[in-house]
PDB file of N, CA and C in Angstrom:
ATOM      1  N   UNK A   1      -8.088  -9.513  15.547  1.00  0.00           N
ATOM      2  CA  UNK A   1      -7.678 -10.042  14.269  1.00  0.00           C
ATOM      3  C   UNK A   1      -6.503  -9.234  13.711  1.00  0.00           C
ATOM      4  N   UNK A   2      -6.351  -7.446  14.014  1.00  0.00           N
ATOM      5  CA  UNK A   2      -5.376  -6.919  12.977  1.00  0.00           C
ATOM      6  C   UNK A   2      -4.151  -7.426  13.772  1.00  0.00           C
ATOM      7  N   UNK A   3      -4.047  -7.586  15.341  1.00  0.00           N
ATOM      8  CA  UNK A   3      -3.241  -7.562  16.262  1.00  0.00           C
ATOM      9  C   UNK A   3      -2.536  -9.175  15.662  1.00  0.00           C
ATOM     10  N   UNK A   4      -3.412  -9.772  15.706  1.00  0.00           N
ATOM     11  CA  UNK A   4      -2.502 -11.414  15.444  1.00  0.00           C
ATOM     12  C   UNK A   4      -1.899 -11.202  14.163  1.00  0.00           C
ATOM     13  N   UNK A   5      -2.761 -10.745  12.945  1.00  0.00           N
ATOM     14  CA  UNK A   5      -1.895 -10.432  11.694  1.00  0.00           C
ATOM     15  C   UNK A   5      -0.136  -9.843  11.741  1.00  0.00           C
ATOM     16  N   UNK A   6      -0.813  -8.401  12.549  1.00  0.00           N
ATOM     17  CA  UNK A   6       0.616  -7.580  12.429  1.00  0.00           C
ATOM     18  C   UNK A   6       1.509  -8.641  13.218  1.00  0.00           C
ATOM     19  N   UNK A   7       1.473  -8.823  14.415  1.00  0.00           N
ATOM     20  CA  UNK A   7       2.103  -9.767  15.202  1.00  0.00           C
ATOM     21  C   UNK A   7       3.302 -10.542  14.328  1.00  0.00           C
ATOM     22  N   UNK A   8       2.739 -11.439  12.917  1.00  0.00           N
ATOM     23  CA  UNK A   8       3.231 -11.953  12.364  1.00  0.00           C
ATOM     24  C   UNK A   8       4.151 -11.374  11.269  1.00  0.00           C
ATOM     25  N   UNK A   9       3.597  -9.978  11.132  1.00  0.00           N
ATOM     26  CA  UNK A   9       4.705  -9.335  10.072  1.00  0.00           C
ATOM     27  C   UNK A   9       5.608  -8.455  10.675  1.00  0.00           C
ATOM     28  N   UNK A  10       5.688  -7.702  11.866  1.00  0.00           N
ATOM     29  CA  UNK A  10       6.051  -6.660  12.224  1.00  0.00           C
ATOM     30  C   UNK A  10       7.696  -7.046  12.702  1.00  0.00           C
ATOM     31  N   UNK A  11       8.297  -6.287  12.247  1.00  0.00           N
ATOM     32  CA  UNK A  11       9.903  -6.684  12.779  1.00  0.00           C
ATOM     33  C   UNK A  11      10.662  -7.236  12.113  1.00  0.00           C
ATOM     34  N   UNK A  12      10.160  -7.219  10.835  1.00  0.00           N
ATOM     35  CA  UNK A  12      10.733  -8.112   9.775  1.00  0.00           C
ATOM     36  C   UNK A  12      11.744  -6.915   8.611  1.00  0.00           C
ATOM     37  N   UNK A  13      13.208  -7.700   9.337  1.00  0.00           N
ATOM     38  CA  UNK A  13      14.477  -6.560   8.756  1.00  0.00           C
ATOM     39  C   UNK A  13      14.500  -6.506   7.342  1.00  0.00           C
ATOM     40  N   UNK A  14      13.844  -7.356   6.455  1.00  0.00           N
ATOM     41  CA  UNK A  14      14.813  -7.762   5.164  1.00  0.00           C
ATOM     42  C   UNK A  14      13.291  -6.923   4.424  1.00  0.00           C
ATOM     43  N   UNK A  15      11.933  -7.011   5.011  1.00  0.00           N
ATOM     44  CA  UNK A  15      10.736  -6.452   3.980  1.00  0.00           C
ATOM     45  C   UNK A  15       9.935  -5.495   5.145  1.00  0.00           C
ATOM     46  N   UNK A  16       9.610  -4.511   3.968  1.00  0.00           N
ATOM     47  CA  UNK A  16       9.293  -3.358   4.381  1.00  0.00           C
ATOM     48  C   UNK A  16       7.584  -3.809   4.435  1.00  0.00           C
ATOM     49  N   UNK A  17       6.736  -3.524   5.215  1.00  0.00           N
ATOM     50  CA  UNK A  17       4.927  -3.602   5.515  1.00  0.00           C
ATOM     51  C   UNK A  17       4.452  -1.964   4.413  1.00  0.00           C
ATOM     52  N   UNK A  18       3.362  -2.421   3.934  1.00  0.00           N
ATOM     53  CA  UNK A  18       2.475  -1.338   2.921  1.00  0.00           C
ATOM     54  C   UNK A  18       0.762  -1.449   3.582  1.00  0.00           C
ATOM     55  N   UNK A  19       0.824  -0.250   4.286  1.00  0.00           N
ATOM     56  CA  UNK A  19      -0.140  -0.074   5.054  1.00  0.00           C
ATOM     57  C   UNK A  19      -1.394   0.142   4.447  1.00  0.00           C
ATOM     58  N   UNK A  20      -2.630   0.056   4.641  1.00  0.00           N
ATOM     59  CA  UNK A  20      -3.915   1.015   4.327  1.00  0.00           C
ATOM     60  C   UNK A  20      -4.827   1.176   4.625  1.00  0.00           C
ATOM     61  N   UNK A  21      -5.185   2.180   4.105  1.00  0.00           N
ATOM     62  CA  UNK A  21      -6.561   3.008   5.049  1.00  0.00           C
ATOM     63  C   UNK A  21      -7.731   3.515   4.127  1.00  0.00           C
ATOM     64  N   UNK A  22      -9.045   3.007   4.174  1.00  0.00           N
ATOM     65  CA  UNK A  22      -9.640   2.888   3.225  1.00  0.00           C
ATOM     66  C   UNK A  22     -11.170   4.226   3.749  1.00  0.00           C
ATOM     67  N   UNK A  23     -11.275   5.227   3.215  1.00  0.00           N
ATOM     68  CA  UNK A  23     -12.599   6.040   3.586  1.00  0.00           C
ATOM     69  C   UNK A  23     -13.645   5.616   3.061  1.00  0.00           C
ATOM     70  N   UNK A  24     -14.773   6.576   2.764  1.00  0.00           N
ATOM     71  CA  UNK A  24     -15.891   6.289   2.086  1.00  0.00           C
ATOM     72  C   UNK A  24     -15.567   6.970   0.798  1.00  0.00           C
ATOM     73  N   UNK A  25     -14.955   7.975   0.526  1.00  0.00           N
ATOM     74  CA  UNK A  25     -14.651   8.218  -0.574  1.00  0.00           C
ATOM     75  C   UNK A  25     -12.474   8.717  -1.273  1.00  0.00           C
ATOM     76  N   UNK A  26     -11.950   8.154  -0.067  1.00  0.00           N
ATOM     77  CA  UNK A  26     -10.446   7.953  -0.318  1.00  0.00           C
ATOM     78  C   UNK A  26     -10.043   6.799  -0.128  1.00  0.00           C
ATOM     79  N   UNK A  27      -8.830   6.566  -0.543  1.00  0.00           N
ATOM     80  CA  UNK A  27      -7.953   5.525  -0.111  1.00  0.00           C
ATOM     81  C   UNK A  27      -6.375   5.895  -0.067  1.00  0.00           C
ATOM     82  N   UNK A  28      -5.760   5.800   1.505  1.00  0.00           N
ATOM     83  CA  UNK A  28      -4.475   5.841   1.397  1.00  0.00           C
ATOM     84  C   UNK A  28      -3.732   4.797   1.289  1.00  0.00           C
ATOM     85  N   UNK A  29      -2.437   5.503   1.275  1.00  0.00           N
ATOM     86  CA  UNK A  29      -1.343   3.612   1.436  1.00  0.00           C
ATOM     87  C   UNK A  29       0.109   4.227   2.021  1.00  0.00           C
ATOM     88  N   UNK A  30       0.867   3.718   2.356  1.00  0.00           N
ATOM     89  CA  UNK A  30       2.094   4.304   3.217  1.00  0.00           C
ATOM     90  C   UNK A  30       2.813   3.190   3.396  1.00  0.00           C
ATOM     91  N   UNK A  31       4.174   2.745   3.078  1.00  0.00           N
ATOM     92  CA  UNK A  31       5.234   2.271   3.369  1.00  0.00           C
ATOM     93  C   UNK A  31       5.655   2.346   4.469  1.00  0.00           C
ATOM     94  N   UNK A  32       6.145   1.854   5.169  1.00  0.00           N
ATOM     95  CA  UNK A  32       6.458   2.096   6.861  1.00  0.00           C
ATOM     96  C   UNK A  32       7.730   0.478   6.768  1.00  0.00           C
ATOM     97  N   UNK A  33       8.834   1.596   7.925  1.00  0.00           N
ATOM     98  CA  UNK A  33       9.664   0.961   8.047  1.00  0.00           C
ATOM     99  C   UNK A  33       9.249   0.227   9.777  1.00  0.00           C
ATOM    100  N   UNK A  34       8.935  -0.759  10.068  1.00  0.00           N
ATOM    101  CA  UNK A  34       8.683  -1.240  11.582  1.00  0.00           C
ATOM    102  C   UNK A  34       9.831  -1.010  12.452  1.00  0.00           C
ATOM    103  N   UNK A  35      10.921  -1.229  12.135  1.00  0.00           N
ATOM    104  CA  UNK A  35      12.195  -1.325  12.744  1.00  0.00           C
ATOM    105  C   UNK A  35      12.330   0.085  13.785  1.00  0.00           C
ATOM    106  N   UNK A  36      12.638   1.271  12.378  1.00  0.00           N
ATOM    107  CA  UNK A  36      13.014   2.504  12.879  1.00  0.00           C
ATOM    108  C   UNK A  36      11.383   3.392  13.087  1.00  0.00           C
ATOM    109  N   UNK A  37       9.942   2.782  13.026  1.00  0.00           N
ATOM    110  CA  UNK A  37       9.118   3.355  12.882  1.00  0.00           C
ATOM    111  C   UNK A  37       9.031   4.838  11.955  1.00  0.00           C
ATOM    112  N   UNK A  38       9.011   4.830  11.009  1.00  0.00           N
ATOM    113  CA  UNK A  38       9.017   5.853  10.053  1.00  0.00           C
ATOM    114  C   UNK A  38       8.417   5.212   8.869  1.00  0.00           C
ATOM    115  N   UNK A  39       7.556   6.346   8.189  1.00  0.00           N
ATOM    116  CA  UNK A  39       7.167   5.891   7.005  1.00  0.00           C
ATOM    117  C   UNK A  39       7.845   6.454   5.710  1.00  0.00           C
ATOM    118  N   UNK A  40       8.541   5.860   5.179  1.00  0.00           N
ATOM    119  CA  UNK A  40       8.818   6.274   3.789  1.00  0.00           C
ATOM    120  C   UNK A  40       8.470   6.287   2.497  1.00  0.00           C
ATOM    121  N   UNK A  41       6.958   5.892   2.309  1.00  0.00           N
ATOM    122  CA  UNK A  41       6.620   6.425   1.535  1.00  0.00           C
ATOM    123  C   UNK A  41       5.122   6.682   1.560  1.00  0.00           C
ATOM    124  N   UNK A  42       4.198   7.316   1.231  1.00  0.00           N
ATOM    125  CA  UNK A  42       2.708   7.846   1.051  1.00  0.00           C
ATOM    126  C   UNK A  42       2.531   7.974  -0.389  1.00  0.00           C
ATOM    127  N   UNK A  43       1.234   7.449  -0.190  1.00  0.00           N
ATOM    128  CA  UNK A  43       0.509   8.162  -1.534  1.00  0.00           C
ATOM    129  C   UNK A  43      -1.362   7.802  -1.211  1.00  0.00           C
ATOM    130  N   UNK A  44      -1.919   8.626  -1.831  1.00  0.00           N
ATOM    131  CA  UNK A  44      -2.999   8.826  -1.677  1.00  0.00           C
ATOM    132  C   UNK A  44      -3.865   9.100  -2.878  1.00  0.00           C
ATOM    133  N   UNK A  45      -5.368   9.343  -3.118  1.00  0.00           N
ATOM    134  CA  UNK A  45      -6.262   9.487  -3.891  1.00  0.00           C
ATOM    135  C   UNK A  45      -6.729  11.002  -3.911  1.00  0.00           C
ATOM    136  N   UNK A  46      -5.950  11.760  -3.501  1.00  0.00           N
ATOM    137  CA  UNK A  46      -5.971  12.985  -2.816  1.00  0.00           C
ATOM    138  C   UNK A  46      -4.849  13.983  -3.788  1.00  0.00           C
ATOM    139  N   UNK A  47      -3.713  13.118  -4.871  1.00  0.00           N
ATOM    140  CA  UNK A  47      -2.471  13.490  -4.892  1.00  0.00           C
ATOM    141  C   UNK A  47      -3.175  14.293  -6.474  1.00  0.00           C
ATOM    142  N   UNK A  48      -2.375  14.825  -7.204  1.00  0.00           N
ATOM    143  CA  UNK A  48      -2.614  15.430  -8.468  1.00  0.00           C
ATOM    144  C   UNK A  48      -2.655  14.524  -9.226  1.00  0.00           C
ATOM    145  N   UNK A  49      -1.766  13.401  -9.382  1.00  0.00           N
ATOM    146  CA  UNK A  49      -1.564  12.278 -10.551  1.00  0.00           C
ATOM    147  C   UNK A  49      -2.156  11.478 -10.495  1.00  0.00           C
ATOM    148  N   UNK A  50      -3.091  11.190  -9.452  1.00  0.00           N
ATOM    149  CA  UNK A  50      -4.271  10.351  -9.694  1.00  0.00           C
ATOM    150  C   UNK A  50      -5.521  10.887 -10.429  1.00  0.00           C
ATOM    151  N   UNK A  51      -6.092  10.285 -11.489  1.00  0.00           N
ATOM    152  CA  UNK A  51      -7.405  10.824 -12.028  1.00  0.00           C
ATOM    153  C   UNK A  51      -8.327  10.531 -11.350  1.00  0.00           C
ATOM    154  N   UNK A  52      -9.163  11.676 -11.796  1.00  0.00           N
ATOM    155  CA  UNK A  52     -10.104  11.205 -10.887  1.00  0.00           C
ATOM    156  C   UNK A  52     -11.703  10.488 -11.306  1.00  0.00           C
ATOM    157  N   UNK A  53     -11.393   9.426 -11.285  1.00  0.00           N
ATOM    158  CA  UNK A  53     -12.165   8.223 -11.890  1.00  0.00           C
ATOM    159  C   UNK A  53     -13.349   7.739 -10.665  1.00  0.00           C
ATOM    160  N   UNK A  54     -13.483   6.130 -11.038  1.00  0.00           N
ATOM    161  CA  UNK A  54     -14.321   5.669 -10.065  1.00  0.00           C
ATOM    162  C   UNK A  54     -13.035   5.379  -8.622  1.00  0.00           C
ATOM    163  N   UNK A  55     -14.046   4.885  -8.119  1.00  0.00           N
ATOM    164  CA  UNK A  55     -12.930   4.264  -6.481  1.00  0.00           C
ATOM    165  C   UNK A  55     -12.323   3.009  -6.856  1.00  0.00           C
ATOM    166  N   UNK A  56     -12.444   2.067  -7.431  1.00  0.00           N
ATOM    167  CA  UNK A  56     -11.835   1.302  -8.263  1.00  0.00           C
ATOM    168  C   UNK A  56     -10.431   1.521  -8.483  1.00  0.00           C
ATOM    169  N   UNK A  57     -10.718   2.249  -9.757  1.00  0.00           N
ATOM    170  CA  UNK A  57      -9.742   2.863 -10.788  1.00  0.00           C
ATOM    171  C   UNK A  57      -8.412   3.366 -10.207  1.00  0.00           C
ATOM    172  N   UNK A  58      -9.151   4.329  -9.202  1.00  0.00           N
ATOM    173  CA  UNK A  58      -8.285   5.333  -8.357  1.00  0.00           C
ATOM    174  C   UNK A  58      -7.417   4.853  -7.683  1.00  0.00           C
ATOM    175  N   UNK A  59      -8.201   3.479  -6.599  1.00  0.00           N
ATOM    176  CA  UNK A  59      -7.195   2.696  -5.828  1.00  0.00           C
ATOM    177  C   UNK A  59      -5.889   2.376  -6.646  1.00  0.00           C
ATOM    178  N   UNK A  60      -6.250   1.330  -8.188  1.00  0.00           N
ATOM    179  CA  UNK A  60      -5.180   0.784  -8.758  1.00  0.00           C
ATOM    180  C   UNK A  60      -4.462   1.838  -9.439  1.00  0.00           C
ATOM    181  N   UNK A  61      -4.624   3.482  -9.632  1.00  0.00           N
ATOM    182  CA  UNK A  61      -3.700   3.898  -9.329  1.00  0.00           C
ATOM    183  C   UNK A  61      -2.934   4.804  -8.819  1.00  0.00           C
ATOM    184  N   UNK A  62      -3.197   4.655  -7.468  1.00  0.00           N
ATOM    185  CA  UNK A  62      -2.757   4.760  -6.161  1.00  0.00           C
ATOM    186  C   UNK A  62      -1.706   3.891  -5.838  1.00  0.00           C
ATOM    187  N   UNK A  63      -2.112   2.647  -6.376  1.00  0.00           N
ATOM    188  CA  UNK A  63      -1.236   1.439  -5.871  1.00  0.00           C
ATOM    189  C   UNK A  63      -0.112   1.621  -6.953  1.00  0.00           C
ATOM    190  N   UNK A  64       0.024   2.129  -8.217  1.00  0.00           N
ATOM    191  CA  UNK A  64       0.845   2.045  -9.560  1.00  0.00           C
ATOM    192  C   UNK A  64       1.617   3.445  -8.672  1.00  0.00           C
ATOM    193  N   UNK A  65       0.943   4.165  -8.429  1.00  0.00           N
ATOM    194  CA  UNK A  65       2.072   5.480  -7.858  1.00  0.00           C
ATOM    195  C   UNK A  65       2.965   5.237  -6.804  1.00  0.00           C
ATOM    196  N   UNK A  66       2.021   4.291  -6.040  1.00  0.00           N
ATOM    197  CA  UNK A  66       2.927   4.379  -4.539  1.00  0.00           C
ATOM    198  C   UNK A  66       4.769   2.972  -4.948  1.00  0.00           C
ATOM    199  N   UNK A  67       3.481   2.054  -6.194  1.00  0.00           N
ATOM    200  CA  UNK A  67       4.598   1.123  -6.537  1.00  0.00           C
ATOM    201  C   UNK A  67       6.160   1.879  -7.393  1.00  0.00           C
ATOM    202  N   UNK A  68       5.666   2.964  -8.071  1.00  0.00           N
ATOM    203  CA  UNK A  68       6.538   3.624  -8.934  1.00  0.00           C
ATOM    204  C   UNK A  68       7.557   4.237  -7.718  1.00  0.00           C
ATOM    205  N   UNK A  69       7.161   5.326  -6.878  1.00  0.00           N
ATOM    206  CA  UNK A  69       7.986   5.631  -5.813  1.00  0.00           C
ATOM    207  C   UNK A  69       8.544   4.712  -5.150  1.00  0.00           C
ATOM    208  N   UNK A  70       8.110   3.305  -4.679  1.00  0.00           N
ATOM    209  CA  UNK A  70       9.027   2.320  -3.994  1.00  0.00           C
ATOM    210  C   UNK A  70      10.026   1.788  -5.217  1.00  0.00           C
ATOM    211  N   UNK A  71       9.731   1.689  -5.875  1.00  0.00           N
ATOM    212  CA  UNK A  71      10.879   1.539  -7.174  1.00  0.00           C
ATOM    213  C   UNK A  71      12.017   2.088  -7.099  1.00  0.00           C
ATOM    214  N   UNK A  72      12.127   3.688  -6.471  1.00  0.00           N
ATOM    215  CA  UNK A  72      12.710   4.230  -6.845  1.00  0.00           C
ATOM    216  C   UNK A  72      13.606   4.547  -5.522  1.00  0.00           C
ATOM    217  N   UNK A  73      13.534   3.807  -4.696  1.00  0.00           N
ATOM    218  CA  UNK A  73      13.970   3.536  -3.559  1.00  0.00           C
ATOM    219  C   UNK A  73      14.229   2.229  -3.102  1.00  0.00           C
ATOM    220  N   UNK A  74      14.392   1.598  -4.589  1.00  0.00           N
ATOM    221  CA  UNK A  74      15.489   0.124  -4.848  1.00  0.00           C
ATOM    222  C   UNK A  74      14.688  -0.654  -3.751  1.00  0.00           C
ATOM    223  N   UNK A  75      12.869  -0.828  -3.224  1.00  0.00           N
ATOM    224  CA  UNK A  75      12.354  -1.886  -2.604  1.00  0.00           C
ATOM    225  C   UNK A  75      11.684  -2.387  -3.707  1.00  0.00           C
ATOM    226  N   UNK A  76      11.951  -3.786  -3.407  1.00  0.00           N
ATOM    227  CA  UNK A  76      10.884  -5.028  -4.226  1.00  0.00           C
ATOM    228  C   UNK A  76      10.838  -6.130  -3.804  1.00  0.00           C
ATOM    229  N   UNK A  77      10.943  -5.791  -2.187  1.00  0.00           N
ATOM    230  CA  UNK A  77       9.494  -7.062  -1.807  1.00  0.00           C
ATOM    231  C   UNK A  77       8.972  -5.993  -0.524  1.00  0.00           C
ATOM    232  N   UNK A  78       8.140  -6.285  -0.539  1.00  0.00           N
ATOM    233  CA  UNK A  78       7.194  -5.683   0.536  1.00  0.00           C
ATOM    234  C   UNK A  78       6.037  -6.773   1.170  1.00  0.00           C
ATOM    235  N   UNK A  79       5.663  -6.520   2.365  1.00  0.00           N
ATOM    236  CA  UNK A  79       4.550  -7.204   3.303  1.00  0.00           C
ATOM    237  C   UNK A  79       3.124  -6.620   2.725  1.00  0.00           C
ATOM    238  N   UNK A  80       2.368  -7.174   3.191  1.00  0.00           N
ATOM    239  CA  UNK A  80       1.077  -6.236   2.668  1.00  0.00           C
ATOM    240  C   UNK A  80       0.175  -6.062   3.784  1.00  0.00           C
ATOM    241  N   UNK A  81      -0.244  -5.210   4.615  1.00  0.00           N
ATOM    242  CA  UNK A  81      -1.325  -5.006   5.793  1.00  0.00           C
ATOM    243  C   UNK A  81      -2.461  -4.768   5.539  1.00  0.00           C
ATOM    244  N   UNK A  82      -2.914  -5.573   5.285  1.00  0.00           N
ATOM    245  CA  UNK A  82      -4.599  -5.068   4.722  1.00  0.00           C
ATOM    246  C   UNK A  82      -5.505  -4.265   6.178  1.00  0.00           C
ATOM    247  N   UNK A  83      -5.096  -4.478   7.228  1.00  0.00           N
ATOM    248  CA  UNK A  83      -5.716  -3.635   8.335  1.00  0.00           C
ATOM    249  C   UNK A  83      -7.013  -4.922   8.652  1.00  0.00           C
ATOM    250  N   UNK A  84      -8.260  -3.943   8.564  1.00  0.00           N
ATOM    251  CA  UNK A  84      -9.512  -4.585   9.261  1.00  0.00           C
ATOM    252  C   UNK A  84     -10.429  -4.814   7.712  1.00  0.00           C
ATOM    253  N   UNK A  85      -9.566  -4.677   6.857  1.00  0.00           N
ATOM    254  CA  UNK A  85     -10.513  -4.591   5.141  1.00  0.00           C
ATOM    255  C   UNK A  85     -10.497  -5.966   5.032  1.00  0.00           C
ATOM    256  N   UNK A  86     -11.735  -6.421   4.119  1.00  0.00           N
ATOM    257  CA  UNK A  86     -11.465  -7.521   3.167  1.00  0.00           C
ATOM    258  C   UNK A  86     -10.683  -7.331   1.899  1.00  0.00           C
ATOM    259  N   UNK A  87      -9.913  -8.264   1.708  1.00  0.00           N
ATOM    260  CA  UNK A  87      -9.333  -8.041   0.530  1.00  0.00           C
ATOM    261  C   UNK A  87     -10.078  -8.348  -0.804  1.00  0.00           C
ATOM    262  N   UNK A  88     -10.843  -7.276  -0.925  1.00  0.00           N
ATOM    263  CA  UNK A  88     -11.442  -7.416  -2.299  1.00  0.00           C
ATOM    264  C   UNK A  88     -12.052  -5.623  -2.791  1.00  0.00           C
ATOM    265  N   UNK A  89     -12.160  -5.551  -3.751  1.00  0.00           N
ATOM    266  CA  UNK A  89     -13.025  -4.291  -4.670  1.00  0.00           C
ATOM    267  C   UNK A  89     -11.217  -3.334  -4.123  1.00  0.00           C
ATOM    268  N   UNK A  90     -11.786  -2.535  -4.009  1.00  0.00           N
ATOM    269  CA  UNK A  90     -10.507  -1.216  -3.687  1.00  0.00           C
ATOM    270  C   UNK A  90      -9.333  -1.537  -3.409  1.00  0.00           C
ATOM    271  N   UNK A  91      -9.231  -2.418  -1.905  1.00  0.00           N
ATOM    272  CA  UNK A  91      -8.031  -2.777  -1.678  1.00  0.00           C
ATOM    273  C   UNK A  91      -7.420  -3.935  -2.381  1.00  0.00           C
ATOM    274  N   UNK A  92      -8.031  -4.821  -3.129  1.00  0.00           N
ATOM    275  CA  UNK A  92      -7.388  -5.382  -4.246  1.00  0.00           C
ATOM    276  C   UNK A  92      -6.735  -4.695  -5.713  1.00  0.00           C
ATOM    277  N   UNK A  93      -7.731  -4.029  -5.807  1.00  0.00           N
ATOM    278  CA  UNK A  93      -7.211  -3.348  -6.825  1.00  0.00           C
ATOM    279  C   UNK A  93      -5.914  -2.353  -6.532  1.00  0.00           C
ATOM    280  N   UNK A  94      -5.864  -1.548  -5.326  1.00  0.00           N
ATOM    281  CA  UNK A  94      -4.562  -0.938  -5.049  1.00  0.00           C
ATOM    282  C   UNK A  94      -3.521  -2.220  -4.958  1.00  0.00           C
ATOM    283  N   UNK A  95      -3.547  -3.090  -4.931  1.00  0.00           N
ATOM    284  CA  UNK A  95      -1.974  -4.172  -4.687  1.00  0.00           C
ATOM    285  C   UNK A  95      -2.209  -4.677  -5.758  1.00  0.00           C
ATOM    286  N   UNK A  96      -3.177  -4.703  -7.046  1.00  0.00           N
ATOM    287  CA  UNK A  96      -3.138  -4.549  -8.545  1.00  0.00           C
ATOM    288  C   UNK A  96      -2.204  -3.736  -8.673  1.00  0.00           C
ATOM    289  N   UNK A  97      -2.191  -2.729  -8.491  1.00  0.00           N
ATOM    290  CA  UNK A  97      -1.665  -1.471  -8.992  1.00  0.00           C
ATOM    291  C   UNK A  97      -0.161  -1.607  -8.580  1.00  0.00           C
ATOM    292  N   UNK A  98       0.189  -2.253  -7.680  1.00  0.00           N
ATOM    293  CA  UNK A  98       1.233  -1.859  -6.573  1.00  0.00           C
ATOM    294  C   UNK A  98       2.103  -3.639  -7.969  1.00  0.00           C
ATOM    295  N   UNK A  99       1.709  -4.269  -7.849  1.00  0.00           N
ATOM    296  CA  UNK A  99       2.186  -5.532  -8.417  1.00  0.00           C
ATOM    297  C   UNK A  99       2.466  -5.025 -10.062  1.00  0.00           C
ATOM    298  N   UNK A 100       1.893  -4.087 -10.524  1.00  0.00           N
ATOM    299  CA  UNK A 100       1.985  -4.054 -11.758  1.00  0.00           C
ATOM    300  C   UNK A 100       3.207  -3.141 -12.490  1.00  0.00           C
ATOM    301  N   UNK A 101       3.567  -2.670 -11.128  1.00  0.00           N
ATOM    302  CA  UNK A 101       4.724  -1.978 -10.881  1.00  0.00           C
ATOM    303  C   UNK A 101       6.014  -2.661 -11.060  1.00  0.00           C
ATOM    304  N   UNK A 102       5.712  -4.274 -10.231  1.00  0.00           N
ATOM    305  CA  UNK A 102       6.949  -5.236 -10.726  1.00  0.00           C
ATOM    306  C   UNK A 102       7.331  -5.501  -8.938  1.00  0.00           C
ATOM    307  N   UNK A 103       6.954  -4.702  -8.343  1.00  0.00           N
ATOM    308  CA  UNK A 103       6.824  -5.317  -6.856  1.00  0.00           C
ATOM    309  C   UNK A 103       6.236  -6.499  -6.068  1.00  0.00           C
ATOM    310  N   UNK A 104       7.160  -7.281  -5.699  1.00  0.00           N
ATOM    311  CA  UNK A 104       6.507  -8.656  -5.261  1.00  0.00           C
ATOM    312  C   UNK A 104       5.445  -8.305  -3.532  1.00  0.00           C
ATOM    313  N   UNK A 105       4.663  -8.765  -3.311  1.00  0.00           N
ATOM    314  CA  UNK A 105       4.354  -8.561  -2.152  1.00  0.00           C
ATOM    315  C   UNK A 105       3.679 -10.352  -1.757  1.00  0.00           C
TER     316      UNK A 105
END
């Protein structure tokens, strides 16, 4: 299933993919360029400027931090990789966070 997903996004010059990785008690996220394989940007539940709230909370803002740094590196559209997650509870709420930023995904 992640293989047919990526399949469909990967290689794509004009939008950058927003990765994630979900623990039992973290959640990351990472910008990644497919082209040149490099990631340019991270952020995590791990960082200082996230409070430290419920897992909820944290995700959306996780997703508001990582959206503020892509801001600031003039991206606004991005892919979204949800991986092997359902999109709901955490990882919704991080692309809450990431959208509220003003980033289309």
């Amino acid at each position: 299933m992640k293989k047919k997903f990526r399949k469909k996004i990967l290689g794509k010059k004009n939008r950058l993919r927003i990765s994630v990785f979900r623990s039992n008690k973290q959640i990351y996220a990472q910008i990644i360029d497919d082209i040149s394989s490099k990631t340019l940007i991270s952020s995590s539940s791990l960082e200082k400027e996230v409070k430290k709230n419920n897992k909820v909370k944290q995700s959306y803002e996780v997703g508001k931090l990582l959206g503020f740094k892509a801001k600031k590196l003039n991206l606004d559209k991005l892919v979204f990789d949800k991986g092997k997650y359902l999109y709901h509870g955490r990882v919704k709420s991080l692309v809450d966070g990431i959208r509220h930023t003003g980033i289309k995904i």
